[in-house]
Protein backbone atom coordinates (compact mmCIF):
# COMPACT_ATOMS: atom_id res chain seq x y z
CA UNK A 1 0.00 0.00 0.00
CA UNK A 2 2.88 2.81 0.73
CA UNK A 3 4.55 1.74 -2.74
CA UNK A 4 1.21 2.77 -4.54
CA UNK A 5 0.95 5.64 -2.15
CA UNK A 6 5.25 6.55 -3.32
CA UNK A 7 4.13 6.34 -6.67
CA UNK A 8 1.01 8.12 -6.28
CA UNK A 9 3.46 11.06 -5.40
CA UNK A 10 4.64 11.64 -8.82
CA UNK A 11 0.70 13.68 -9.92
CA UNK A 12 -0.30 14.10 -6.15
CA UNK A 13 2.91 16.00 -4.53
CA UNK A 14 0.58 16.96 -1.91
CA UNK A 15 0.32 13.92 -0.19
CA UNK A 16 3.79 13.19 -0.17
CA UNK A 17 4.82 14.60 3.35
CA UNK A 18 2.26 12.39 5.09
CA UNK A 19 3.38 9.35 2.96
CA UNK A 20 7.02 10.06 3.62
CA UNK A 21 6.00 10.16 7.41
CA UNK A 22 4.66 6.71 7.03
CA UNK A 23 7.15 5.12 4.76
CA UNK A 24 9.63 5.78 7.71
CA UNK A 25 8.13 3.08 9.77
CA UNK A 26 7.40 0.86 7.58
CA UNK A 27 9.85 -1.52 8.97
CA UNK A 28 8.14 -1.50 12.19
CA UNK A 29 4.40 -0.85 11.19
CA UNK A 30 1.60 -0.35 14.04
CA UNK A 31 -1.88 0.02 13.69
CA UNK A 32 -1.62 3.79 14.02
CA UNK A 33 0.50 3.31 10.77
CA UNK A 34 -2.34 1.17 8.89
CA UNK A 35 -5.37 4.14 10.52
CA UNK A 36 -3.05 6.67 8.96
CA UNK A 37 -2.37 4.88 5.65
CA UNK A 38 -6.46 4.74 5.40
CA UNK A 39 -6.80 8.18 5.80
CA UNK A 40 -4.69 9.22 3.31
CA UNK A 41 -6.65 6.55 0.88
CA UNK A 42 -9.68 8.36 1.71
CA UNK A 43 -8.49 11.83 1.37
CA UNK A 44 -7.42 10.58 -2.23
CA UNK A 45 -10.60 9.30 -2.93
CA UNK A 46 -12.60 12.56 -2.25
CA UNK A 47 -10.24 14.30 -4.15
CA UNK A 48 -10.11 12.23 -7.65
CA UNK A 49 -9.98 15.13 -9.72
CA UNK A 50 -6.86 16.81 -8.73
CA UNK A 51 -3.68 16.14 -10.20
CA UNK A 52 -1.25 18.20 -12.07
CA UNK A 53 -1.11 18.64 -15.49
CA UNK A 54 2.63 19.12 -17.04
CA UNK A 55 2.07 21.37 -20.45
CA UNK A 56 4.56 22.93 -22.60
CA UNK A 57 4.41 26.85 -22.67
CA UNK A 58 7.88 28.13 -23.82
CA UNK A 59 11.41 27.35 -22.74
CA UNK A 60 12.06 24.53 -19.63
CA UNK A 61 14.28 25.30 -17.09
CA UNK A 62 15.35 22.95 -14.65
CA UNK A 63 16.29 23.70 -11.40
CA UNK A 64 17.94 21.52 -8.68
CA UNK A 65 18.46 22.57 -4.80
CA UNK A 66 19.88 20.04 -2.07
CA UNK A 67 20.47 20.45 1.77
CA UNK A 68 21.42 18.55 4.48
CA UNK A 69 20.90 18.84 8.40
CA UNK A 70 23.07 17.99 10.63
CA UNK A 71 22.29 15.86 13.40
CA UNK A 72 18.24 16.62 13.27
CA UNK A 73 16.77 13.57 14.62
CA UNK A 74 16.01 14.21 18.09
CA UNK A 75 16.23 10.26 19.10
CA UNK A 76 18.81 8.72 16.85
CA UNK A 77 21.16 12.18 16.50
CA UNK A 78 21.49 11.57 12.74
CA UNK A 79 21.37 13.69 9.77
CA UNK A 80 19.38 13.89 6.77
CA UNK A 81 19.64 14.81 3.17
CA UNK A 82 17.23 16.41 0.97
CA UNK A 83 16.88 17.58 -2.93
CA UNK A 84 14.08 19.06 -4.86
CA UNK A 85 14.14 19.31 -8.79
CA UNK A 86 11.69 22.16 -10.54
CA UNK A 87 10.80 21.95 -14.26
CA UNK A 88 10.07 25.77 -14.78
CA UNK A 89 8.97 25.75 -11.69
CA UNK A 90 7.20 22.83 -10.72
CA UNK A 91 8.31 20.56 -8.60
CA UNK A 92 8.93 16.87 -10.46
CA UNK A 93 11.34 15.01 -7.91
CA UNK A 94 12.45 15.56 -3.92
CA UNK A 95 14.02 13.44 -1.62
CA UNK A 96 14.79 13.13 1.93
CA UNK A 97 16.87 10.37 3.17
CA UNK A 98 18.49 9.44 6.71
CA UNK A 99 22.20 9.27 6.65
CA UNK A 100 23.05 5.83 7.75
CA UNK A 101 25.95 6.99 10.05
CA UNK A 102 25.80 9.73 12.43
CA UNK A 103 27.95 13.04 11.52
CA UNK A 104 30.24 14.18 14.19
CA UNK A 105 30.31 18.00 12.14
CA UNK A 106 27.94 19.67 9.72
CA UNK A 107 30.47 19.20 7.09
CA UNK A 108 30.72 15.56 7.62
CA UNK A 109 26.63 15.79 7.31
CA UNK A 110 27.14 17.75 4.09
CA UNK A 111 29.93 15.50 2.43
């Protein structure tokens, strides 16, 4: 169900914080987990029509940004990376990720 939900992300970027959220513990899933994944099947279901539409209106112009936070999980201590990639503007990729070892600096985090 969160693999659908992932790939639901690509026309329906507004659900993608809440599946992120979920696809965290996904290795140890809980009801809570299962309620939430409902919810976010039901919001999609009252809200069939939306989407985005990608059409062509002059020159594209990609952008890429990246970022990473050092040390930013309160209970494990480590950091996390991020990107975003815009085609003129809209948003058509992000990322965040966990660093599998904890930093010691914020260049470490960065590098």
């Amino acid at each position: 169900m969160v693999g659908k939900l992932i790939y639901l992300t690509n026309t329906r970027p507004n659900i993608s914080y809440a599946v992120g959220v979920i696809n965290e513990y996904m290795a140890t899933p809980q009801k809570p987990h299962m309620e939430a994944i409902k919810k976010i099947f039901r919001y999609l279901c009252g809200t069939i029509d939306f989407g985005l539409m990608f059409i062509s209106i002059g020159k594209f112009k990609l952008e890429g940004f990246i970022n990473a936070n050092w040390a930013c999980d309160i209970n494990t201590k480590k950091s996390s990376a991020r990107y975003v990639f815009q085609l003129s503007g809209l948003i058509i990729t992000w990322s965040r990720n966990w660093q599998p070892i904890v930093a010691f600096s914020s260049i470490e985090a960065k590098y």
